[in-house]
Protein backbone atom coordinates (compact mmCIF):
# COMPACT_ATOMS: atom_id res chain seq x y z
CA UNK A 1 37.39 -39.40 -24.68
CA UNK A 2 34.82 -38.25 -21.74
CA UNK A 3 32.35 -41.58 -21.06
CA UNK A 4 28.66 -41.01 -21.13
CA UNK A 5 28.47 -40.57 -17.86
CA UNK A 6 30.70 -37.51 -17.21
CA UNK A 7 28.77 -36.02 -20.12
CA UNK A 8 25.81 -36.62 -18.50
CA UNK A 9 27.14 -35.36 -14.61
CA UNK A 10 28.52 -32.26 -16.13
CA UNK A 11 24.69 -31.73 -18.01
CA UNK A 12 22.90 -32.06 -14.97
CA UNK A 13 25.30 -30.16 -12.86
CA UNK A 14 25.07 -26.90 -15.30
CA UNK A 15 21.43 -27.11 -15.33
CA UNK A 16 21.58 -27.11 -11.91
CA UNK A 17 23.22 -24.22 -11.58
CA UNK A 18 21.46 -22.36 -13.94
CA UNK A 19 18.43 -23.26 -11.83
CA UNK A 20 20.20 -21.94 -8.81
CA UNK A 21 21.55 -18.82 -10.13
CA UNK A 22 18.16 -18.08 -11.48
CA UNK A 23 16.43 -18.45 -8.73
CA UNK A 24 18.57 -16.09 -7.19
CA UNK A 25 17.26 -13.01 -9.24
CA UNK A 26 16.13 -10.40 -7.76
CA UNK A 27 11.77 -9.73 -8.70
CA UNK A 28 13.37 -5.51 -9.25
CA UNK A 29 14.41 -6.58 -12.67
CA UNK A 30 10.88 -7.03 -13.85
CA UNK A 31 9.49 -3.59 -12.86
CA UNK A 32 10.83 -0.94 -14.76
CA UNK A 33 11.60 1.34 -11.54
CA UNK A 34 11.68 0.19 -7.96
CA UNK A 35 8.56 2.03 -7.32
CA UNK A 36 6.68 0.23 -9.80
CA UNK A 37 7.87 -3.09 -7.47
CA UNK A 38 5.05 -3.45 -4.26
CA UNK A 39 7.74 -4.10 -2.45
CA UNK A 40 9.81 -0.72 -2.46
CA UNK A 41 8.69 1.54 0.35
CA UNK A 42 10.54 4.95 0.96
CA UNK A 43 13.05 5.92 3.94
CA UNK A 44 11.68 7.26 6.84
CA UNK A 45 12.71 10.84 6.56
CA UNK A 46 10.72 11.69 3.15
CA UNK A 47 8.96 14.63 2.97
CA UNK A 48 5.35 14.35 2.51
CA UNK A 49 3.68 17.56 1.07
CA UNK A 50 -0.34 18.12 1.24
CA UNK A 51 -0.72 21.15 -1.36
CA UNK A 52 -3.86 21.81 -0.77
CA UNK A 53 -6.40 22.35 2.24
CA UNK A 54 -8.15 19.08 3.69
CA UNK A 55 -11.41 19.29 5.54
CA UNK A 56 -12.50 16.44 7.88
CA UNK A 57 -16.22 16.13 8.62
CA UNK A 58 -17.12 16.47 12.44
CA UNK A 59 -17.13 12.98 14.46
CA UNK A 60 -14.42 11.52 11.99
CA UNK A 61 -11.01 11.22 12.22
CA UNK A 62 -9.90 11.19 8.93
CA UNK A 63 -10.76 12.10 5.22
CA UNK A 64 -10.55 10.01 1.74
CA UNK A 65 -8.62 9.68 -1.64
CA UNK A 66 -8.92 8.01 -4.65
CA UNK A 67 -8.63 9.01 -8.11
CA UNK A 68 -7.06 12.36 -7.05
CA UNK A 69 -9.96 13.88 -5.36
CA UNK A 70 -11.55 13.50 -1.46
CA UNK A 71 -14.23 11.01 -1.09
CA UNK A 72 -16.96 9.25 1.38
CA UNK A 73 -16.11 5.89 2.76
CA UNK A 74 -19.40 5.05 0.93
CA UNK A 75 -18.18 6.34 -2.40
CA UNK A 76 -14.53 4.45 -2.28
CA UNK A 77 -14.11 1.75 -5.16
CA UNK A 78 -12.97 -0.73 -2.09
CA UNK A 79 -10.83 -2.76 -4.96
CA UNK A 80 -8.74 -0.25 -6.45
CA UNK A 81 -6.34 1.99 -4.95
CA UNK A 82 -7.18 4.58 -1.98
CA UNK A 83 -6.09 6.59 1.07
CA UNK A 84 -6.92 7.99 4.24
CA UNK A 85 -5.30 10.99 5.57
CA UNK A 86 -6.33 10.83 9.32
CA UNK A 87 -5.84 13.08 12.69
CA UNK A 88 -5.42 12.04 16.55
CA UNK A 89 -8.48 13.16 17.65
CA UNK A 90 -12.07 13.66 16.87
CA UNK A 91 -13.91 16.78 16.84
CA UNK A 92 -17.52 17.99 16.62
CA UNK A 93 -16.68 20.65 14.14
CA UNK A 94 -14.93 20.24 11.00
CA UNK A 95 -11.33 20.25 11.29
CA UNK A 96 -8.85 22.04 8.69
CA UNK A 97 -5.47 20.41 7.54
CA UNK A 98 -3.58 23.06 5.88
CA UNK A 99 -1.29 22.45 3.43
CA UNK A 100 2.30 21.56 4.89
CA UNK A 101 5.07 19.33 4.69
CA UNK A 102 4.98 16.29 6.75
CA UNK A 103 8.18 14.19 7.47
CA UNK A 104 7.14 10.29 7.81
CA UNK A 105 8.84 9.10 10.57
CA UNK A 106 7.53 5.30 10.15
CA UNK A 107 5.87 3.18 8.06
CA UNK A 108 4.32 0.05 7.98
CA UNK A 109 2.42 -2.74 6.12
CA UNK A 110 -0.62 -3.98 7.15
CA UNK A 111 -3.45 -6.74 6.42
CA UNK A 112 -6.97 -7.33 7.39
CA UNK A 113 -9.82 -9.90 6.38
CA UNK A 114 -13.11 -9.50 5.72
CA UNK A 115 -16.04 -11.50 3.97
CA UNK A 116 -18.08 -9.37 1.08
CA UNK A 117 -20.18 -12.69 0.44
CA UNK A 118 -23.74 -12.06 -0.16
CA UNK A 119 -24.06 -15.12 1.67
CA UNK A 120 -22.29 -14.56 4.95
CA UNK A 121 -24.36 -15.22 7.98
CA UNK A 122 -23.66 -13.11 10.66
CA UNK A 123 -21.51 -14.42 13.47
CA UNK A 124 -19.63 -17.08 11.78
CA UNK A 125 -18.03 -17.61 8.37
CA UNK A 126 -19.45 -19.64 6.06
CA UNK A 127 -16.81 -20.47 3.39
CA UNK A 128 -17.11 -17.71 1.23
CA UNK A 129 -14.60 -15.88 -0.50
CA UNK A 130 -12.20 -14.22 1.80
CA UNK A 131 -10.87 -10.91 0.91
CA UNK A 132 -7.64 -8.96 2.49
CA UNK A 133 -6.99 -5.66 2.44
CA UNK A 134 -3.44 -4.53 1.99
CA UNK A 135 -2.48 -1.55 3.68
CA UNK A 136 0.37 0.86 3.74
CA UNK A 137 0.78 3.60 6.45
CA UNK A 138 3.02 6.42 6.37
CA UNK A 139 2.92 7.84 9.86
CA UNK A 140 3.66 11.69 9.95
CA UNK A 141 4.82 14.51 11.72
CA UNK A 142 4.56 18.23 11.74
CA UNK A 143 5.82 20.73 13.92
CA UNK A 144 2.77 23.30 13.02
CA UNK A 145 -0.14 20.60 13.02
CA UNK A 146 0.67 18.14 15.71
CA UNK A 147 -2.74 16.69 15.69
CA UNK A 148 -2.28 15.06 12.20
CA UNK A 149 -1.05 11.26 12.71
CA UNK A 150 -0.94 9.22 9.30
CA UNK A 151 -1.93 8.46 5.43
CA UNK A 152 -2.54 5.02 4.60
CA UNK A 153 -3.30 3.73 1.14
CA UNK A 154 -4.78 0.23 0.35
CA UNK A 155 -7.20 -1.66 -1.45
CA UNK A 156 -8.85 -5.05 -0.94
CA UNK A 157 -7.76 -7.79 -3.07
CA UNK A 158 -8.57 -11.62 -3.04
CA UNK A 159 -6.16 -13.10 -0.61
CA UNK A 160 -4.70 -15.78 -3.18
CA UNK A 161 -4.00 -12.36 -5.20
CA UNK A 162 -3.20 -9.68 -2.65
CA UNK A 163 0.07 -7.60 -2.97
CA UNK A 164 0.17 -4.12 -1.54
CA UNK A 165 0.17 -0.73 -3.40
CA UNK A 166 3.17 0.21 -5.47
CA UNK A 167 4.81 3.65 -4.91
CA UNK A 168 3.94 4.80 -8.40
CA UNK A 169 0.22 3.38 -7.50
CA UNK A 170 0.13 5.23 -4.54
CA UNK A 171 1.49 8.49 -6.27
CA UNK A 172 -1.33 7.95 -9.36
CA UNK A 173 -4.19 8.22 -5.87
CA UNK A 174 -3.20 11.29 -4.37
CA UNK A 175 -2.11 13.10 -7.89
CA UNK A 176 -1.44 16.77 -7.23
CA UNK A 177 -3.20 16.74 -3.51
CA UNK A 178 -0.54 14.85 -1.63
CA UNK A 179 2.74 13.86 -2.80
CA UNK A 180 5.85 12.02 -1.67
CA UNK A 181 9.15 13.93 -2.46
């Protein structure tokens, strides 16, 4: 007959395991595709297509997406998802992007900080909330438009509940304009 002892060794030590083992899950298991899961980003080498015609406004250097149509900076919903498709260099005339397909040849992940406070005072922060935004960029390449240099899709988030844009998030912004093959 086992004493209480060993009974109670052998419960803690299972328990402990199943601790351990569970805590070695991998956070894919709860999305139902990697590119529901923030964390998935595609290989460099995908093909990025623009199917239709972009127009950048003179003295800018890029143009705007959300909800599957071009936008002002002005107009952008700053909290939910968006994207920039921007050129090299600046022009005084509008500049053209013609549909094409791009091949990213790097990507990376990004944050900045910034105050939206009503209360800020200018020049030094006061303790208000602090938001991030959380940025992807898919730099590009293109034999026929060499001037075009990246996309990057973000939106701003409290920083206690920031995570950057899934895939399928991404995807759901640029709907039929722009998409990742």
């Amino acid at each position: 007959m086992q004493s209480k002892s060993s009974t109670s060794s052998r419960f803690l030590w299972i328990v402990f395991l199943a601790a351990v083992l569970s805590a070695c899950q991998s956070d894919a298991t709860y999305y139902a595709s990697p590119e529901d899961n923030p964390a998935y980003l595609p290989a460099t080498g995908t093909q990025l297509v623009l199917h239709q015609p972009l127009t950048i406004a003179p003295d800018k250097a890029g143009v705007y997406l959300q909800y599957g149509k071009t936008t002002e900076f002005n107009q952008i919903q700053r909290y939910s998802a968006h994207c920039r498709f921007e050129v090299y260099k600046l022009s005084t005339e509008h500049q053209l992007i013609q549909p094409d397909t791009f091949i990213i040849h790097k990507i990376s992940q990004q944050q900045s900080a910034a105050d939206f406070s009503p209360y800020r005072k200018v020049g030094r922060y006061d303790g208000g909330v602090a938001y991030l935004y959380y940025a992807t960029e898919f730099y590009l390449a293109s034999t026929t438009q060499p001037n075009v240099f990246r996309l990057t899709c973000g939106h701003w988030l409290l920083a206690n509940e920031g995570r950057y844009l899934s895939l399928m998030e991404i995807r759901s912004t640029l709907s039929d304009v722009i998409t990742l093959q």
